[in-house]
N, C-alpha and C. Protein backbone atom coordinates (compact mmCIF):
# COMPACT_ATOMS: atom_id res chain seq x y z
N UNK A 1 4.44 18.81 -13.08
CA UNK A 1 3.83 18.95 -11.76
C UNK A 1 3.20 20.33 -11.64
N UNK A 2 2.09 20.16 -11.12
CA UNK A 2 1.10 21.45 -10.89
C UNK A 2 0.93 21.84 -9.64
N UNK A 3 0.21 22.89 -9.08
CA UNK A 3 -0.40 23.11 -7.96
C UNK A 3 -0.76 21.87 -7.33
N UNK A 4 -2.23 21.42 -8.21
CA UNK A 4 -3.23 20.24 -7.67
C UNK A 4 -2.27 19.10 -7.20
N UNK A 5 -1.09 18.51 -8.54
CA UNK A 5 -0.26 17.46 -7.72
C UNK A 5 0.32 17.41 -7.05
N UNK A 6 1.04 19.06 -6.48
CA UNK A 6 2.07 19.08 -5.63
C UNK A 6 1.16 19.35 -4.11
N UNK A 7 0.02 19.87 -4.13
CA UNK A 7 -0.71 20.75 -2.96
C UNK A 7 -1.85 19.68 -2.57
N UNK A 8 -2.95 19.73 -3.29
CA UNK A 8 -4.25 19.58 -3.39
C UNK A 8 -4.24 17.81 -3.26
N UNK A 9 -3.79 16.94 -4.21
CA UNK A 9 -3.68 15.53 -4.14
C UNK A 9 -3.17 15.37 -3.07
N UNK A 10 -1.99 15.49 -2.84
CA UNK A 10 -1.74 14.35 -1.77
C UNK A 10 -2.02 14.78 -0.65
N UNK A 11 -2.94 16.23 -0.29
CA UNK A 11 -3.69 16.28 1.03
C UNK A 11 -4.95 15.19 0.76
N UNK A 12 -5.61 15.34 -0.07
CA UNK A 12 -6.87 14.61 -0.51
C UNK A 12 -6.55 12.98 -0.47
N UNK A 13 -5.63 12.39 -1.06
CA UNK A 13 -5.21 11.23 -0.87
C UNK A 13 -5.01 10.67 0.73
N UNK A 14 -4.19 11.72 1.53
CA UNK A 14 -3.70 11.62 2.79
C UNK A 14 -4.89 11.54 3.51
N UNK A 15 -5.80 12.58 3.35
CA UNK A 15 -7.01 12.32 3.51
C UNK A 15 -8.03 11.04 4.05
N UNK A 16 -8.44 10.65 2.35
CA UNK A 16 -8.97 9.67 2.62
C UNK A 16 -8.27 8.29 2.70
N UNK A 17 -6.70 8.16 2.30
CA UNK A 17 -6.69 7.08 3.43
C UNK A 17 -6.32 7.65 4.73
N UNK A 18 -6.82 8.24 5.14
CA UNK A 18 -6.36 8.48 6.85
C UNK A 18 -7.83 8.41 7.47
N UNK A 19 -9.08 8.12 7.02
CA UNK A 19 -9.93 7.69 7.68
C UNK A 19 -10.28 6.83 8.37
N UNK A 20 -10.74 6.97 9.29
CA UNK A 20 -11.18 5.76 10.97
C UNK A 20 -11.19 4.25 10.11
N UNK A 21 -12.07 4.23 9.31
CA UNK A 21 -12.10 2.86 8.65
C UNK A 21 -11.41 2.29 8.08
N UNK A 22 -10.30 3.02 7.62
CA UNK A 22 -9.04 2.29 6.62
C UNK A 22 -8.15 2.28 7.86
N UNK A 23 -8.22 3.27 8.99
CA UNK A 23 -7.10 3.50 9.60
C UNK A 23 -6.96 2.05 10.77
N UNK A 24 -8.61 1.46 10.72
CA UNK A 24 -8.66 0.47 11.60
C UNK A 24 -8.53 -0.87 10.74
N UNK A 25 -8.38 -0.85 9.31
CA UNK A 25 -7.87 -2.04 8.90
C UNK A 25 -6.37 -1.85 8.91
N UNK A 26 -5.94 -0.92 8.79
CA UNK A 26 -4.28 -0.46 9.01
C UNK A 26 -3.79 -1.61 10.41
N UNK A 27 -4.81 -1.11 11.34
CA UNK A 27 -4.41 -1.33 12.73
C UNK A 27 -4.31 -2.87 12.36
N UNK A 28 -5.21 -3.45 12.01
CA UNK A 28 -5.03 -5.26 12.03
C UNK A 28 -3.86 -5.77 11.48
N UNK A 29 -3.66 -4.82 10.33
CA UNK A 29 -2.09 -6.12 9.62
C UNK A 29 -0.88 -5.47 10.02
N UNK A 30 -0.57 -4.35 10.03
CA UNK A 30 1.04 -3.57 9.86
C UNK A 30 1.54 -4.11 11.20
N UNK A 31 0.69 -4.22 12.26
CA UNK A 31 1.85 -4.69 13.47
C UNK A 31 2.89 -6.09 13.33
N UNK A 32 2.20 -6.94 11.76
CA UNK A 32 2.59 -7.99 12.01
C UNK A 32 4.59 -8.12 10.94
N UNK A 33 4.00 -7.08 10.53
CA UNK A 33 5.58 -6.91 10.01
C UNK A 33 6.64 -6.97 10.92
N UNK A 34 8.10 -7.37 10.48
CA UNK A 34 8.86 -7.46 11.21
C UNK A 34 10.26 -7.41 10.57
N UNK A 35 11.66 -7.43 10.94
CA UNK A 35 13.05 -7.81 10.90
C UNK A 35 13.33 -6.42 9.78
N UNK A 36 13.77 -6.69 8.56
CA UNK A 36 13.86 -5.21 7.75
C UNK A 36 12.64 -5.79 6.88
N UNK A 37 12.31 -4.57 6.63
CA UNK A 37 10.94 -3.90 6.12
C UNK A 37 10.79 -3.12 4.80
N UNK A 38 10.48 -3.15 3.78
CA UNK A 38 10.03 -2.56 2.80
C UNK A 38 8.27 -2.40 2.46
N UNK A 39 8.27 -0.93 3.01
CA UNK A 39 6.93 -0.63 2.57
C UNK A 39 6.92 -0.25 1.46
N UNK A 40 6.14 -0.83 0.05
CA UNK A 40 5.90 0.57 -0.63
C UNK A 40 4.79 1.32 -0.93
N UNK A 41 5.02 2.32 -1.48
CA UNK A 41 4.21 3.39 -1.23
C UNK A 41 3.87 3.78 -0.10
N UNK A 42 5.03 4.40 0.41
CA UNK A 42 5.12 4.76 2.27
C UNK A 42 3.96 6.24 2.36
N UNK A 43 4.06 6.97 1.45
CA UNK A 43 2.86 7.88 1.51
C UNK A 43 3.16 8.83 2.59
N UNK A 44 2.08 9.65 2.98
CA UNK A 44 2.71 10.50 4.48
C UNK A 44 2.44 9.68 5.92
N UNK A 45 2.92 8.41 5.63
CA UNK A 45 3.40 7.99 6.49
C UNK A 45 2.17 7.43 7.55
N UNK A 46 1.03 6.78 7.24
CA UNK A 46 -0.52 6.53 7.68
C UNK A 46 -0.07 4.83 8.57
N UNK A 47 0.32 4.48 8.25
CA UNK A 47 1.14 2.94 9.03
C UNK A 47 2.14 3.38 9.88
N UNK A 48 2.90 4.36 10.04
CA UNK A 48 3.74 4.70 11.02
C UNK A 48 3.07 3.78 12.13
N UNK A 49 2.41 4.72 13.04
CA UNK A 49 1.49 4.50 14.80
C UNK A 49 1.48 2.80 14.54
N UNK A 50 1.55 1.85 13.37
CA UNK A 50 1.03 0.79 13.66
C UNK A 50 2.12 0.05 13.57
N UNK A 51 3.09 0.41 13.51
CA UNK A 51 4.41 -0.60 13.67
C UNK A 51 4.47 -0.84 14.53
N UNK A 52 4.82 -2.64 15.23
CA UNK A 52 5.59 -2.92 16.46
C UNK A 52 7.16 -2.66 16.43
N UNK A 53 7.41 -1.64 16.95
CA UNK A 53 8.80 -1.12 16.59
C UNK A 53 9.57 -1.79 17.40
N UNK A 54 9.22 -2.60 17.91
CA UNK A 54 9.99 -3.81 18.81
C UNK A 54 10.67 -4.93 17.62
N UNK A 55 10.02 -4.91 16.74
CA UNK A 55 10.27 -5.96 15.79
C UNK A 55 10.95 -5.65 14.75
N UNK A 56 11.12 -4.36 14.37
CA UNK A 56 11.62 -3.80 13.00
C UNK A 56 13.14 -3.41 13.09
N UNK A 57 13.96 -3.83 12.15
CA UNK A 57 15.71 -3.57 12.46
C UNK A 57 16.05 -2.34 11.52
N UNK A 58 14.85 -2.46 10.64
CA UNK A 58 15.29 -1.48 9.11
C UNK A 58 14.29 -0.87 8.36
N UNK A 59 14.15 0.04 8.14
CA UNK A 59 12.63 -0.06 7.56
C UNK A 59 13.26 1.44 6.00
N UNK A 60 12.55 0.65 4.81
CA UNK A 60 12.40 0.61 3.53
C UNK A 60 11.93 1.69 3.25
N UNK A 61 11.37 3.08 3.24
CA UNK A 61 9.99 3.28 2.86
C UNK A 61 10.09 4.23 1.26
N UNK A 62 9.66 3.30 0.41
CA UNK A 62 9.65 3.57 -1.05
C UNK A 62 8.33 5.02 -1.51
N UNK A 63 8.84 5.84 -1.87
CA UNK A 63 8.00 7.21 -1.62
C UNK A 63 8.44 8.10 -2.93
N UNK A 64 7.77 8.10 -4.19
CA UNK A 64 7.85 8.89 -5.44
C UNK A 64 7.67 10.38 -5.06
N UNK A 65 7.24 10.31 -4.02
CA UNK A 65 6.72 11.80 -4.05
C UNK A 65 6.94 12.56 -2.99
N UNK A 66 7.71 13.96 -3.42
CA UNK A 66 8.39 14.92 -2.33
C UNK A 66 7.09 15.33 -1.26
N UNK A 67 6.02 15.55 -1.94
CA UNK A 67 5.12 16.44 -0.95
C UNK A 67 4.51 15.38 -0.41
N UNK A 68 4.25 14.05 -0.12
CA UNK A 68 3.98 13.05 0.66
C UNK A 68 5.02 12.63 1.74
N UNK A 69 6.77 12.56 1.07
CA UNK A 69 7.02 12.36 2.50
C UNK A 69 7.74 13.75 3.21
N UNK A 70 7.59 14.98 2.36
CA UNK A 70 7.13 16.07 3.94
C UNK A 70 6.07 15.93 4.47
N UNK A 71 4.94 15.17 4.58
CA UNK A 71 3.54 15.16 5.03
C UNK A 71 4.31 13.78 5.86
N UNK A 72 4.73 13.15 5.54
CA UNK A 72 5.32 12.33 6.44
C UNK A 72 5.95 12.55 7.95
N UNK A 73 7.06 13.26 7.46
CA UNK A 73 7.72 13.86 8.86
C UNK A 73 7.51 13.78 10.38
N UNK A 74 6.02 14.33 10.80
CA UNK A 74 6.00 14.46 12.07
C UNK A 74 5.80 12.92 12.41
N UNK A 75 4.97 12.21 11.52
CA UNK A 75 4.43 10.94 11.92
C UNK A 75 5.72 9.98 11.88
N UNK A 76 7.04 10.40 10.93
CA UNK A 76 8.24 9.11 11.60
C UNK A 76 8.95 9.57 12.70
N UNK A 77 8.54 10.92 13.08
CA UNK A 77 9.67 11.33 14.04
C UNK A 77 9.92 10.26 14.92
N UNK A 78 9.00 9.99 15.64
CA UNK A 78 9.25 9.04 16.97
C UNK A 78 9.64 7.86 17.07
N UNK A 79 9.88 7.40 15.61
CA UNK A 79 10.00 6.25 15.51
C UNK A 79 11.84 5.57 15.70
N UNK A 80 11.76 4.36 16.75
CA UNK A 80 12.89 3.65 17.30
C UNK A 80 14.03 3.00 16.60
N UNK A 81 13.30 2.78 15.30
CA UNK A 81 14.17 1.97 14.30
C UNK A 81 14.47 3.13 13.30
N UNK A 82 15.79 2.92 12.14
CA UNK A 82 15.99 3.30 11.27
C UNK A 82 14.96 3.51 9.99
N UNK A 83 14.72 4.52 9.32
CA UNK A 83 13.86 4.79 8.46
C UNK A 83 15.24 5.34 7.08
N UNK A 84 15.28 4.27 5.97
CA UNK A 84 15.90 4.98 5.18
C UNK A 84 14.86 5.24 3.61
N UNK A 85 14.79 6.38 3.41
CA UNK A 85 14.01 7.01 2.44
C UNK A 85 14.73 6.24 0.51
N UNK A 86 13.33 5.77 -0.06
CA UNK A 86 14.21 5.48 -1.68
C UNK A 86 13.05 6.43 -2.31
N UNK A 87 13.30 6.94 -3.15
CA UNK A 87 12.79 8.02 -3.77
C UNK A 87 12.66 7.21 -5.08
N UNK A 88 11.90 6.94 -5.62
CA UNK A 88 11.61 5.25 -6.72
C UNK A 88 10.26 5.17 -6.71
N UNK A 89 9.94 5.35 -7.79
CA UNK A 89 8.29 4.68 -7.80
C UNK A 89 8.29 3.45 -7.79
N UNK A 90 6.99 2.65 -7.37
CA UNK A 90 7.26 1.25 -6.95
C UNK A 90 8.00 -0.04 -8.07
N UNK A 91 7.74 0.18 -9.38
CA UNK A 91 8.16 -0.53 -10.31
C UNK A 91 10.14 -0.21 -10.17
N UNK A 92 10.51 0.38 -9.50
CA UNK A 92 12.12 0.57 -9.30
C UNK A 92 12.58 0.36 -7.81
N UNK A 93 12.47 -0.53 -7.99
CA UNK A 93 12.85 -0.98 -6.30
C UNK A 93 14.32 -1.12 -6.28
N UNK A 94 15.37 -0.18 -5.61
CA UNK A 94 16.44 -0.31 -5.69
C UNK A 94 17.30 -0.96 -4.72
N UNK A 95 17.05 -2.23 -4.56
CA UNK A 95 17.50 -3.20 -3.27
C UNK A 95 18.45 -4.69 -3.81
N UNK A 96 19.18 -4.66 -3.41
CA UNK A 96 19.06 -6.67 -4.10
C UNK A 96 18.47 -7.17 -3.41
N UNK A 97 18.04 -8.36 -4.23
CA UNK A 97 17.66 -9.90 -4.49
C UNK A 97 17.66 -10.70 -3.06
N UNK A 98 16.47 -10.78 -2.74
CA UNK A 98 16.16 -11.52 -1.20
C UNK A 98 17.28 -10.80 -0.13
N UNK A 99 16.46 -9.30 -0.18
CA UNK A 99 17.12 -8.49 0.84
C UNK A 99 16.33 -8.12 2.23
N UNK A 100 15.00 -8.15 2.20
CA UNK A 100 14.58 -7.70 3.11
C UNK A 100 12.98 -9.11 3.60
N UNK A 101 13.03 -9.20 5.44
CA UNK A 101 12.33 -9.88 5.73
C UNK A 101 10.55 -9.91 5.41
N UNK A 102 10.27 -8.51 5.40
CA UNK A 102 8.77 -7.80 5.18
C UNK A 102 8.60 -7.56 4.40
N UNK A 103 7.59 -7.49 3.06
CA UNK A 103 6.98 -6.62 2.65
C UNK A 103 5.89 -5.95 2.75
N UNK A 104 5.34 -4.56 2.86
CA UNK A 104 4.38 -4.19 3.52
C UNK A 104 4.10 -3.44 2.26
N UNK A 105 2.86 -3.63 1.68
CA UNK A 105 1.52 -2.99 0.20
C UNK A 105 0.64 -2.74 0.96
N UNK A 106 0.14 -1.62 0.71
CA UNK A 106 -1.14 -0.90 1.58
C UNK A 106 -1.48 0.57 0.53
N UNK A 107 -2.77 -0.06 0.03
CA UNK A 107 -3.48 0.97 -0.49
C UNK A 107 -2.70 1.16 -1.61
N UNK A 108 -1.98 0.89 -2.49
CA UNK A 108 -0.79 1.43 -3.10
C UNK A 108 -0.89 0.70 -5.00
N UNK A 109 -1.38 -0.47 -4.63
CA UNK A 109 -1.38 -1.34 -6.02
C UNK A 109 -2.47 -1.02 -6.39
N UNK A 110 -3.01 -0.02 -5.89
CA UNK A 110 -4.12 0.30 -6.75
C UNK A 110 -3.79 1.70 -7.69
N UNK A 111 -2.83 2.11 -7.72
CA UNK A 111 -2.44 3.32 -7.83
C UNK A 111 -1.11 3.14 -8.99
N UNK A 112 -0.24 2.22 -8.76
CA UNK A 112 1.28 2.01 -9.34
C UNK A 112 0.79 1.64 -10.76
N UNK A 113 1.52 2.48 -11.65
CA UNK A 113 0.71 2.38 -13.71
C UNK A 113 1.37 1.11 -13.51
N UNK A 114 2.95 0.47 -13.80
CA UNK A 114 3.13 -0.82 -14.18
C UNK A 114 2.99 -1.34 -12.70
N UNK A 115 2.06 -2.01 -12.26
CA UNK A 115 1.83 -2.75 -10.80
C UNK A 115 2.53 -4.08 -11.03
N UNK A 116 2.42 -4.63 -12.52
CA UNK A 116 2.72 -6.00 -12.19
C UNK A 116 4.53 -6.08 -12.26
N UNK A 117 4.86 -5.09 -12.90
CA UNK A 117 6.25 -4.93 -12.37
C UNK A 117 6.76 -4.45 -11.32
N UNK A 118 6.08 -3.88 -10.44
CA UNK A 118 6.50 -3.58 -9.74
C UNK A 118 5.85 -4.59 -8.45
N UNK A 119 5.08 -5.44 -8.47
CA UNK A 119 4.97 -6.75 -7.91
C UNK A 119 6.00 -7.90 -8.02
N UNK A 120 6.49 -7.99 -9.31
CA UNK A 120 7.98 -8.52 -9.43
C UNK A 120 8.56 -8.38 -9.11
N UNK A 121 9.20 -6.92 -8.65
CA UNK A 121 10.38 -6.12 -8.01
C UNK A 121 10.13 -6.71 -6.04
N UNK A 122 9.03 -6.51 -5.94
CA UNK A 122 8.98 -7.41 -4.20
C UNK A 122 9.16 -8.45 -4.23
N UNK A 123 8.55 -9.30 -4.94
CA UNK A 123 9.35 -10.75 -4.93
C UNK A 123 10.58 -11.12 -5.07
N UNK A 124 11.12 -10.40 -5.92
CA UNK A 124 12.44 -10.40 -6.19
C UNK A 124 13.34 -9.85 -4.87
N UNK A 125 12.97 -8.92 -4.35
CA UNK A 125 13.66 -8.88 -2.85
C UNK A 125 13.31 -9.24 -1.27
N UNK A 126 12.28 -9.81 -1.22
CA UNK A 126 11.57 -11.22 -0.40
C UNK A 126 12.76 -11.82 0.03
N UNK A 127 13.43 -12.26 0.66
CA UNK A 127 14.00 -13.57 1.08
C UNK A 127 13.27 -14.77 1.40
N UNK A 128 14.07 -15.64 0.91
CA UNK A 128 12.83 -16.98 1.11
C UNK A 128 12.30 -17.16 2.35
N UNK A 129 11.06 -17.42 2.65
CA UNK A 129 10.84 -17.85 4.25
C UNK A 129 10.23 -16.36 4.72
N UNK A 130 10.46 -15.21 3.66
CA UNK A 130 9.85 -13.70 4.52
C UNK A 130 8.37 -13.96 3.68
N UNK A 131 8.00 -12.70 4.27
CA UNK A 131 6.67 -12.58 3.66
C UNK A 131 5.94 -11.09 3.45
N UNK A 132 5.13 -10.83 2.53
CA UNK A 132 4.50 -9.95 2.21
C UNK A 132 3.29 -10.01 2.56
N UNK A 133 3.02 -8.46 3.18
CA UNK A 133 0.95 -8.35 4.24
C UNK A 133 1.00 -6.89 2.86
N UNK A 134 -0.31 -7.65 2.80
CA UNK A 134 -1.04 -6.68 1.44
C UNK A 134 -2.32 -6.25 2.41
N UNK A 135 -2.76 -4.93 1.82
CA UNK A 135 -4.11 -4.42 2.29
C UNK A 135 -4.33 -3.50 1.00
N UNK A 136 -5.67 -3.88 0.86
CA UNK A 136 -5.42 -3.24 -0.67
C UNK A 136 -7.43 -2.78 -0.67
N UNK A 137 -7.96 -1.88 -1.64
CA UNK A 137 -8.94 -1.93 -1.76
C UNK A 137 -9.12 -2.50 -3.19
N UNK A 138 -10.23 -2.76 -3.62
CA UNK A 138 -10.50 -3.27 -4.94
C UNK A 138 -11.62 -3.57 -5.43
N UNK A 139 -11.96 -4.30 -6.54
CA UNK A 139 -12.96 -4.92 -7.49
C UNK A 139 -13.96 -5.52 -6.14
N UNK A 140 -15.27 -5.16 -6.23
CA UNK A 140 -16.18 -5.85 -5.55
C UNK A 140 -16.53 -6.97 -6.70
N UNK A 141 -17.01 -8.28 -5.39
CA UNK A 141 -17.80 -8.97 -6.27
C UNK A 141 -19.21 -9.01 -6.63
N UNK A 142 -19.46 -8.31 -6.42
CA UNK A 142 -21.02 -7.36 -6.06
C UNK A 142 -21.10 -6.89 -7.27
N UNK A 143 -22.14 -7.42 -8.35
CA UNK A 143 -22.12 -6.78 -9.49
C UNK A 143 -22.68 -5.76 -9.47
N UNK A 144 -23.63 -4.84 -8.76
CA UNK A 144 -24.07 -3.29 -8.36
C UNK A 144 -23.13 -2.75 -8.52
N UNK A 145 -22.22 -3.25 -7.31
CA UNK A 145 -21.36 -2.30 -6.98
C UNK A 145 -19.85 -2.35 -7.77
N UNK A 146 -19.29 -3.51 -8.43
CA UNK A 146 -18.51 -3.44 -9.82
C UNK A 146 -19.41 -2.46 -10.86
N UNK A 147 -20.55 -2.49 -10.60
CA UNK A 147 -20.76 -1.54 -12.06
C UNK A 147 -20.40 -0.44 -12.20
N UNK A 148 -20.67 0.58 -10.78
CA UNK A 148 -20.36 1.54 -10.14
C UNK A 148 -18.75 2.00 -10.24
N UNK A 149 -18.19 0.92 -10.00
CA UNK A 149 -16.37 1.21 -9.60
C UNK A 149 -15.92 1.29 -10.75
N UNK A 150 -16.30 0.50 -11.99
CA UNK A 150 -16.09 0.91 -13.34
C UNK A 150 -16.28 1.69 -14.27
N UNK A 151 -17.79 2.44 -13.81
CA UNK A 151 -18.00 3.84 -14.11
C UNK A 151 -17.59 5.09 -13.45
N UNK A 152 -16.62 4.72 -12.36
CA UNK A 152 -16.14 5.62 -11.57
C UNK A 152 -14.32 5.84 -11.66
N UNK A 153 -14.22 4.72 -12.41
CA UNK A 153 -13.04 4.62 -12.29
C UNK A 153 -12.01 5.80 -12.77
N UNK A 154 -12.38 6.45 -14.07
CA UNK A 154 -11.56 7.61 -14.88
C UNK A 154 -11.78 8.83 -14.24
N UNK A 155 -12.78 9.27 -13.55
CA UNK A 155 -12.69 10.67 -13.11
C UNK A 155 -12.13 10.35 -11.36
N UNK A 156 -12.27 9.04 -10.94
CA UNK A 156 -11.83 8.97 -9.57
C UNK A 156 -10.14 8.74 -9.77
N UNK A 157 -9.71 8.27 -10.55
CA UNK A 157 -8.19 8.03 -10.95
C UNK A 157 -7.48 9.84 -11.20
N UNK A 158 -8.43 10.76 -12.31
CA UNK A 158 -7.75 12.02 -12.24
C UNK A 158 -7.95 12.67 -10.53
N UNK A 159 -8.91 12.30 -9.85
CA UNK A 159 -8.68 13.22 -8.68
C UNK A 159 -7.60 12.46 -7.67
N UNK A 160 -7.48 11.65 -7.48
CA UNK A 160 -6.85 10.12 -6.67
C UNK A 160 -6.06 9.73 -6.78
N UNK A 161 -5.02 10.27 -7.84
CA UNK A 161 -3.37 10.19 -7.86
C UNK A 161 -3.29 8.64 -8.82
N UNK A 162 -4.54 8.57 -9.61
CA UNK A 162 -4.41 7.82 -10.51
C UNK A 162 -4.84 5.99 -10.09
N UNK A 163 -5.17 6.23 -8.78
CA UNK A 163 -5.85 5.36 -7.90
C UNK A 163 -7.36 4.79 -9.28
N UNK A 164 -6.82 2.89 -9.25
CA UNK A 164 -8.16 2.70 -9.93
C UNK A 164 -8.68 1.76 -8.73
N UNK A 165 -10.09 2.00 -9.00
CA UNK A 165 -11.50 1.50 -7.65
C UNK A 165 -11.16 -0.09 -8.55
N UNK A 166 -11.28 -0.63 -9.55
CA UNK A 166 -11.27 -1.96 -10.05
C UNK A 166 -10.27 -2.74 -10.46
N UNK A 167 -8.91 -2.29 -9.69
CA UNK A 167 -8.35 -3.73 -9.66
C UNK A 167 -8.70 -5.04 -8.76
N UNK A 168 -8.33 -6.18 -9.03
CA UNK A 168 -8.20 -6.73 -8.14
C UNK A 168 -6.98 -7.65 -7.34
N UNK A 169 -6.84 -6.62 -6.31
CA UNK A 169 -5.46 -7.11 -6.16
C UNK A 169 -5.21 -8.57 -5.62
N UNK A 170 -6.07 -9.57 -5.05
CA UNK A 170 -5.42 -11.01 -5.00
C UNK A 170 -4.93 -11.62 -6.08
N UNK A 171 -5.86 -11.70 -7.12
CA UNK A 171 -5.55 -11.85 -8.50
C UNK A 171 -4.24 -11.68 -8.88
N UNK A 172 -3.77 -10.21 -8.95
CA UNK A 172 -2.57 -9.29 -8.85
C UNK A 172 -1.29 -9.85 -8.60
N UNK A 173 -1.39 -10.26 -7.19
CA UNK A 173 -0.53 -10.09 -6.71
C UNK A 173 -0.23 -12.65 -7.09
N UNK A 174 -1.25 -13.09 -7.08
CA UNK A 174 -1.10 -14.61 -7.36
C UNK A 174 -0.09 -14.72 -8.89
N UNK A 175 -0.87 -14.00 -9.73
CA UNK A 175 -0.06 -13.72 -11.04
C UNK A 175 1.56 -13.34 -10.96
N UNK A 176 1.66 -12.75 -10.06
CA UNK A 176 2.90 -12.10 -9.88
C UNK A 176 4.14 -13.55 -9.21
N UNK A 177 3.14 -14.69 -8.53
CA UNK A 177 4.36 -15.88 -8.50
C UNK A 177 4.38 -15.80 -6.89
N UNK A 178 3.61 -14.72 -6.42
CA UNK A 178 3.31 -14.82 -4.71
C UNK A 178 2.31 -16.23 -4.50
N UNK A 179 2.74 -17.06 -3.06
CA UNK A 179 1.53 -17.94 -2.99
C UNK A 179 0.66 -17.71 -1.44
N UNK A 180 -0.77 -17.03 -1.43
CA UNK A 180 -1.23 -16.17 -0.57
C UNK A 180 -1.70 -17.16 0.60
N UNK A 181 -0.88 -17.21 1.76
CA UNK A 181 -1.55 -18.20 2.50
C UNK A 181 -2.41 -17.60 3.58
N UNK A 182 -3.01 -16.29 3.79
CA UNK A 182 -3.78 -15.72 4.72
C UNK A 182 -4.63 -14.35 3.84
N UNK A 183 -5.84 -14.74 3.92
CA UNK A 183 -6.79 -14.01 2.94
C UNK A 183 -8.07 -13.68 3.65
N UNK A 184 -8.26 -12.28 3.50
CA UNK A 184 -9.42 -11.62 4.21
C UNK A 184 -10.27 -10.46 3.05
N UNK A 185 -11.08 -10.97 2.76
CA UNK A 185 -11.94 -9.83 1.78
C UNK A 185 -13.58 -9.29 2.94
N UNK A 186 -13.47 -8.14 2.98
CA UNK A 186 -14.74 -7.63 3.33
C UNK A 186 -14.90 -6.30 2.95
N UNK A 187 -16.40 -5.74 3.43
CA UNK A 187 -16.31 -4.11 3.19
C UNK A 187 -15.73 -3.87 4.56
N UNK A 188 -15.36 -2.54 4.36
CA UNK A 188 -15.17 -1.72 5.30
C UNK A 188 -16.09 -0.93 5.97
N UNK A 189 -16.56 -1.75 7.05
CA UNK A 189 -17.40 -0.92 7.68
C UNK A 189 -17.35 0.82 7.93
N UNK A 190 -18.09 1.98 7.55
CA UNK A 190 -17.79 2.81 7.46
C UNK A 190 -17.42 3.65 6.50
N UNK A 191 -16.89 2.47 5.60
CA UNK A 191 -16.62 3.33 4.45
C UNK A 191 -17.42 3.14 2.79
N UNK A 192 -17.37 3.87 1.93
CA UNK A 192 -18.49 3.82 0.96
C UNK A 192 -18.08 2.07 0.30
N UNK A 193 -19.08 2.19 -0.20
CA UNK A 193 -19.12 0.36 -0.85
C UNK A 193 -18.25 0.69 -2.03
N UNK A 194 -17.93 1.39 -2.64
CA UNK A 194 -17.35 1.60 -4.06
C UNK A 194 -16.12 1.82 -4.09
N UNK A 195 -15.61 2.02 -2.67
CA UNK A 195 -14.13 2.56 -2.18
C UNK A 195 -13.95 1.21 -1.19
N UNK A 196 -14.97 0.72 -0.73
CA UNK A 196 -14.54 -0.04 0.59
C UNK A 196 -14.46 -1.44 0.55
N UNK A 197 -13.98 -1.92 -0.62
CA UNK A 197 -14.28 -3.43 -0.49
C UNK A 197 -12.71 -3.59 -0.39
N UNK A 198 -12.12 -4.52 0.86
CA UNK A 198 -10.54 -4.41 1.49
C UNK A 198 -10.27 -6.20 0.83
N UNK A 199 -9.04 -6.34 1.00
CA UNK A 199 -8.54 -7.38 0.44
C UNK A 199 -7.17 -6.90 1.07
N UNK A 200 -7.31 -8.10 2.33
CA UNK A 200 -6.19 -8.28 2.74
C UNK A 200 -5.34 -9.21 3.16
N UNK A 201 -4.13 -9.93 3.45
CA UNK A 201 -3.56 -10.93 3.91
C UNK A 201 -2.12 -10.92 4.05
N UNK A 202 -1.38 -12.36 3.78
CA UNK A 202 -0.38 -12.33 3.84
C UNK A 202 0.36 -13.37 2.37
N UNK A 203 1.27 -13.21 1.88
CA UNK A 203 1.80 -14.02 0.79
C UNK A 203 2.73 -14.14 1.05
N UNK A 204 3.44 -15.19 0.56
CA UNK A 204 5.13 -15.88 -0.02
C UNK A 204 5.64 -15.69 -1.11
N UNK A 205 6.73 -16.19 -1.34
CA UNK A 205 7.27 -16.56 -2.81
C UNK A 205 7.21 -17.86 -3.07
């Protein structure tokens, strides 16, 4: 760990997802979580404001990294429900087996090196009947703009905490044994086409 990873990234990360346009696709899905909760990649904490904290009994938030959840802090203070911290990158989910009602992915599977294990690891603690809300950016189908995200991908991954512009997470996450019954792909108004193509919904097991 350096300066840049401990200082510089995860302001820059915090950053740009904390912009109006991600922050207003934030707003559409996170309220719909509910009962106990596992976010991962809780980050400094950018979904906080959008919880219905009326609904939440427990909340998960899976966070590799010290200087993200001190950037966290002010934004859980207020919050009504329990917040217990796992210090685990997402492929180590330390929970049992159909433990929690929510899962909440945001911005995050684009970022996790083994994703598809660590897509296993949520299913695996899903309870039957819960469900997982993904918001994810990814692979356009826009061959311009795939050309772009693929030539962008290696120098935007060293500044971006290893963030790649071309996965695609429905794909991702179907492979993984989720079955997605609420699916929303668009750009993000506002935000660049190469960063902004959202993919979001809800899945099962």
């Amino acid at each position: 760990m350096g300066f840049y990873s401990d200082h510089i990234e995860p302001a820059l990360v915090s950053c740009a997802c904390g912009m109006k346009a991600i922050s207003r696709e934030r707003e559409k899905i996170v309220p719909a979580a509910a009962g106990k909760v596992l976010e991962v990649g809780f980050g400094s904490g950018l979904n906080a404001p959008y919880y219905d904290q009326s609904a939440i009994t427990h909340l998960y938030a899976l966070e590799p990294s010290a200087a993200m959840r001190a950037r966290a802090a002010k934004r859980i203070a207020g919050l009504s429900f329990p917040l217990e911290w796992l210090d685990l990158p997402g492929e180590e989910i330390p929970l049992p087996e159909a433990s929690v009602d929510t899962v909440l992915v945001t911005y995050t599977l684009c970022t996790i090196p083994g994703v598809e294990a660590a897509l296993q690891g949520m299913r695996r603690v899903l309870k039957p009947g819960g469900k997982m809300i993904f918001l994810e950016h990814g692979l356009s189908p826009d061959a311009g703009v795939a050309k772009w995200q693929n030539r962008l991908d290696g120098i935007w991954g060293k500044l971006a905490g290893g963030c790649h512009l071309n996965r695609d997470p429905a794909s991702l996450i179907r492979e993984a044994g989720f079955k997605i019954s609420a699916l929303d792909q668009h750009y993000a108004p506002g935000a660049p086409k190469f960063a902004g193509y959202m993919t979001g919904g809800v899945a099962a097991k």
